[in-house]
N, C-alpha and C. Protein backbone atom coordinates (compact mmCIF):
# COMPACT_ATOMS: atom_id res chain seq x y z
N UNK A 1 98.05 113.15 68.22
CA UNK A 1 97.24 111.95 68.17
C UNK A 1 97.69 111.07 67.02
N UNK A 2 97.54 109.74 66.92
CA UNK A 2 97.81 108.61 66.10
C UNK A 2 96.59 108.13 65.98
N UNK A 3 96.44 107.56 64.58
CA UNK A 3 95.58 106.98 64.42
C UNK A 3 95.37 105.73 63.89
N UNK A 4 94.38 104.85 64.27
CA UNK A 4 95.34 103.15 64.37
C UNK A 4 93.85 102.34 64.36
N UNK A 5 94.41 101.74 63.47
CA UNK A 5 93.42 100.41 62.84
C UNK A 5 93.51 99.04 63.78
N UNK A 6 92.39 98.87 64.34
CA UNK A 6 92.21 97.76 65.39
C UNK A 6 91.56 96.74 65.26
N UNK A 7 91.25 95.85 65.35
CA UNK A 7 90.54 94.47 65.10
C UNK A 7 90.23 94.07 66.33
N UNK A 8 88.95 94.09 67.05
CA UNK A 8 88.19 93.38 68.07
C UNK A 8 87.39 92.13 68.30
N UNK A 9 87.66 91.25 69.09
CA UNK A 9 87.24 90.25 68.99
C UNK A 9 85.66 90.71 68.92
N UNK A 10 84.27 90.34 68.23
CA UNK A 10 82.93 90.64 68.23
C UNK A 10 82.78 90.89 69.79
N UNK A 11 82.72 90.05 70.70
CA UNK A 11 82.12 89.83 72.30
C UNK A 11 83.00 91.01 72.80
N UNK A 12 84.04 91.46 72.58
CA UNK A 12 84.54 92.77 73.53
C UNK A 12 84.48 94.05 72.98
N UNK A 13 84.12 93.27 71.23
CA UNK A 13 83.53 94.77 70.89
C UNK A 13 81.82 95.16 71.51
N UNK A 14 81.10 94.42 71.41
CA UNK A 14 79.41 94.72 72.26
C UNK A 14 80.14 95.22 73.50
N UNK A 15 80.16 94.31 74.38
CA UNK A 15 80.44 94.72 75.68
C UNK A 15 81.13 96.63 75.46
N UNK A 16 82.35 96.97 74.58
CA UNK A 16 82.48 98.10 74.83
C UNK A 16 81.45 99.19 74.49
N UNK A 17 80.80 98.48 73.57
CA UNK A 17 79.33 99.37 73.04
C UNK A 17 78.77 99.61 73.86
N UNK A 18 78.26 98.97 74.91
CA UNK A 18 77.35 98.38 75.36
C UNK A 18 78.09 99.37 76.74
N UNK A 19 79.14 99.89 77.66
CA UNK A 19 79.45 100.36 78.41
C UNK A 19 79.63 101.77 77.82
N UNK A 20 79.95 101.91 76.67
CA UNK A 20 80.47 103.63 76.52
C UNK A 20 78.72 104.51 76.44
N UNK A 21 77.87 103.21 75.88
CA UNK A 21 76.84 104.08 75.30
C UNK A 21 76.34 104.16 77.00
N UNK A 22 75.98 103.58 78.23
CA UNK A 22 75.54 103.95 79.58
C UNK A 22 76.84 104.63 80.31
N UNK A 23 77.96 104.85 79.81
CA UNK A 23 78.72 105.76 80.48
C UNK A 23 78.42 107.25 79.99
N UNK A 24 77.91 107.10 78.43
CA UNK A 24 77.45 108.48 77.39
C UNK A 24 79.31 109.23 77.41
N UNK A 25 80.04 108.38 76.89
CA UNK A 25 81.56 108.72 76.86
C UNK A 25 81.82 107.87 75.00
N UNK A 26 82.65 109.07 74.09
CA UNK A 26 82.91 108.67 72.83
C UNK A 26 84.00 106.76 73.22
N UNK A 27 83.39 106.34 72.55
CA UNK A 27 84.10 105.41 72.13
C UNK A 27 86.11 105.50 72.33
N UNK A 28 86.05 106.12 71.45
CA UNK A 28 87.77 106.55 71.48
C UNK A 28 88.73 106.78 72.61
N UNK A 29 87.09 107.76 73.31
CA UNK A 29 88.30 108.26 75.05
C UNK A 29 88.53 107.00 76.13
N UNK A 30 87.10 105.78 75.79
CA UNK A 30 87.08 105.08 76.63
C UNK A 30 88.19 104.25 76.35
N UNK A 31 88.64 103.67 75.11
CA UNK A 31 89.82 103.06 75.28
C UNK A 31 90.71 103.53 75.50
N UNK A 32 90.63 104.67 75.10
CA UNK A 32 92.38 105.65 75.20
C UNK A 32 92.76 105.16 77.05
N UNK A 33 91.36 105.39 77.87
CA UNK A 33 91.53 105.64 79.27
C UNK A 33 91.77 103.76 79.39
N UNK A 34 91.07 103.22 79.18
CA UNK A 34 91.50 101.86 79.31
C UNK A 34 93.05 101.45 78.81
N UNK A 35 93.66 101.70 77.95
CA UNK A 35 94.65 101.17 77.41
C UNK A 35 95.76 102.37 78.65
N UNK A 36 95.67 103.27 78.93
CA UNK A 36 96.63 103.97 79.72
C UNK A 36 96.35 103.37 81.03
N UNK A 37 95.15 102.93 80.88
CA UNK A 37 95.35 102.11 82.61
C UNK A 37 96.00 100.66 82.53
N UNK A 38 95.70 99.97 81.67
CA UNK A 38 96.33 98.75 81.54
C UNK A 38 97.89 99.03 81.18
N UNK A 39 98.53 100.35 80.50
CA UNK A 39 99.96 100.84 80.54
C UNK A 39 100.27 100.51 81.30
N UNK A 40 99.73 101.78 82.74
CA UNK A 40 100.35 101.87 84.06
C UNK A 40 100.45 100.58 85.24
N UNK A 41 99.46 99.50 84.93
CA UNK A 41 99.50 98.37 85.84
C UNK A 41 100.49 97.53 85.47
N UNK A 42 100.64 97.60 83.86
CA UNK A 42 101.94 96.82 83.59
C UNK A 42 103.41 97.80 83.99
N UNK A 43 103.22 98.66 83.88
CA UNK A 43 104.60 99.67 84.81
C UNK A 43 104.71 99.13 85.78
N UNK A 44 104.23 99.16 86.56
CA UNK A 44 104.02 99.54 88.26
C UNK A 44 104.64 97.53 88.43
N UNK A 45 103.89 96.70 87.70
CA UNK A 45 104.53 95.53 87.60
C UNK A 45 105.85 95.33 87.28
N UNK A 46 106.43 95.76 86.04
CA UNK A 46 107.82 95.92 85.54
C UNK A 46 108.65 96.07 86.83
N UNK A 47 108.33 97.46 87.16
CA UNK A 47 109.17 98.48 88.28
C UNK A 47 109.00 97.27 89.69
N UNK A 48 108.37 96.50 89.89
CA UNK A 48 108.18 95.86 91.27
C UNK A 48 109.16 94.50 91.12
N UNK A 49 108.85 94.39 89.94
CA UNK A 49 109.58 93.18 89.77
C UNK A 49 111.21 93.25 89.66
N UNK A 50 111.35 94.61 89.03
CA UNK A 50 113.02 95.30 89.24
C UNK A 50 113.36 95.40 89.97
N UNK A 51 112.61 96.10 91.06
CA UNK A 51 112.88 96.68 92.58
C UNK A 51 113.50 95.07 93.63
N UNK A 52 112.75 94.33 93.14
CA UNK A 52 112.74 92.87 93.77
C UNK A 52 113.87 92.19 93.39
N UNK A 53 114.42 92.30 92.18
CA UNK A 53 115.95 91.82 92.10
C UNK A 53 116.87 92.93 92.36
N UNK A 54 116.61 94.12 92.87
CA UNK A 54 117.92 94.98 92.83
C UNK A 54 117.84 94.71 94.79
N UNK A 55 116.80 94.79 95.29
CA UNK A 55 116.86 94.10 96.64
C UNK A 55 117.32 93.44 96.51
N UNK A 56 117.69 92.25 96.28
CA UNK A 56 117.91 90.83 96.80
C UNK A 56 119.46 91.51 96.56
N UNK A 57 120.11 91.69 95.49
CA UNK A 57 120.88 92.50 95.31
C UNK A 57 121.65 92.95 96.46
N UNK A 58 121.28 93.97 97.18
CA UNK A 58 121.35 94.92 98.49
C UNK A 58 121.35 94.38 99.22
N UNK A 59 120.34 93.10 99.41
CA UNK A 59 120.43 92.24 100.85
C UNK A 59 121.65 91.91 100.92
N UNK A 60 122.15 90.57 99.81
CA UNK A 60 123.06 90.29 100.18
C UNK A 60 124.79 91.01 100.43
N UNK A 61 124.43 91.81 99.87
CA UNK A 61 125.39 93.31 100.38
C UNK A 61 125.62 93.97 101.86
N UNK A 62 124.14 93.54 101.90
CA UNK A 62 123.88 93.94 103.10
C UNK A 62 124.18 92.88 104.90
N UNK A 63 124.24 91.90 104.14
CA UNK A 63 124.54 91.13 105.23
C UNK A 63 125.66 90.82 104.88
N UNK A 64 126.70 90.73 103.88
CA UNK A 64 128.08 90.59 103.81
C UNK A 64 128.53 91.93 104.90
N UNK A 65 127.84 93.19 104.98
CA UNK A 65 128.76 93.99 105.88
C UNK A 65 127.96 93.66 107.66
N UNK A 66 126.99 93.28 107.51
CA UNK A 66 127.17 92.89 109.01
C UNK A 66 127.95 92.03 109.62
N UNK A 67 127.90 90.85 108.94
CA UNK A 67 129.15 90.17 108.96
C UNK A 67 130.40 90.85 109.29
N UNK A 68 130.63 91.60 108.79
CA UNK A 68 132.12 91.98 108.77
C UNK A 68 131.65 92.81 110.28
N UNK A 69 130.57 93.74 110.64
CA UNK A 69 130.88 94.74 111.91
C UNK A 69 130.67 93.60 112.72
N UNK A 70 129.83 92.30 112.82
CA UNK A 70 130.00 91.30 113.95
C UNK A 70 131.15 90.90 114.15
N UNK A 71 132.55 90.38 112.86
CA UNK A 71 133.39 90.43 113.49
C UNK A 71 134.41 91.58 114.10
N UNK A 72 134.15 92.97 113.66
CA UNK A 72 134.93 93.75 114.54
C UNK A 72 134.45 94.12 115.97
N UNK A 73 133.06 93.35 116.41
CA UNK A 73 132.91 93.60 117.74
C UNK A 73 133.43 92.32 118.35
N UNK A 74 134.04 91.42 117.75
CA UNK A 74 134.67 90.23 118.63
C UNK A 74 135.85 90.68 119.12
């Protein structure tokens, strides 16, 4: 574990008060679980957005060789 000095804007600090104490969950785990979820949505974004230029990538790879088998069926 790390331990790390944070500064909250007042309004998102209540609000988290204000959810951990009706979830009855420590403070600490709830962000830990929040900040690993906001990790993974920015992953999953990264990785989509990669995937999306290494396609385009492949496409046009991909239709340079059809090209070529359309002309060996002429």
């Amino acid at each position: 574990m790390k331990n790390l000095s944070l500064k909250l804007k007042e309004e998102i600090y209540e609000d988290t008060e204000q959810v951990v104490k009706k979830l009855k969950i420590p403070r600490n785990a709830y962000i830990n679980k929040a900040i690993d979820h906001y990790n993974k949505v920015h992953k999953r974004n990264l990785l989509k957005k990669k995937l999306g230029k290494e396609s385009a990538i492949v496409a046009d790879d991909s239709m340079e060789i059809l090209r070529e088998f359309e002309h060996l069926e002429d």
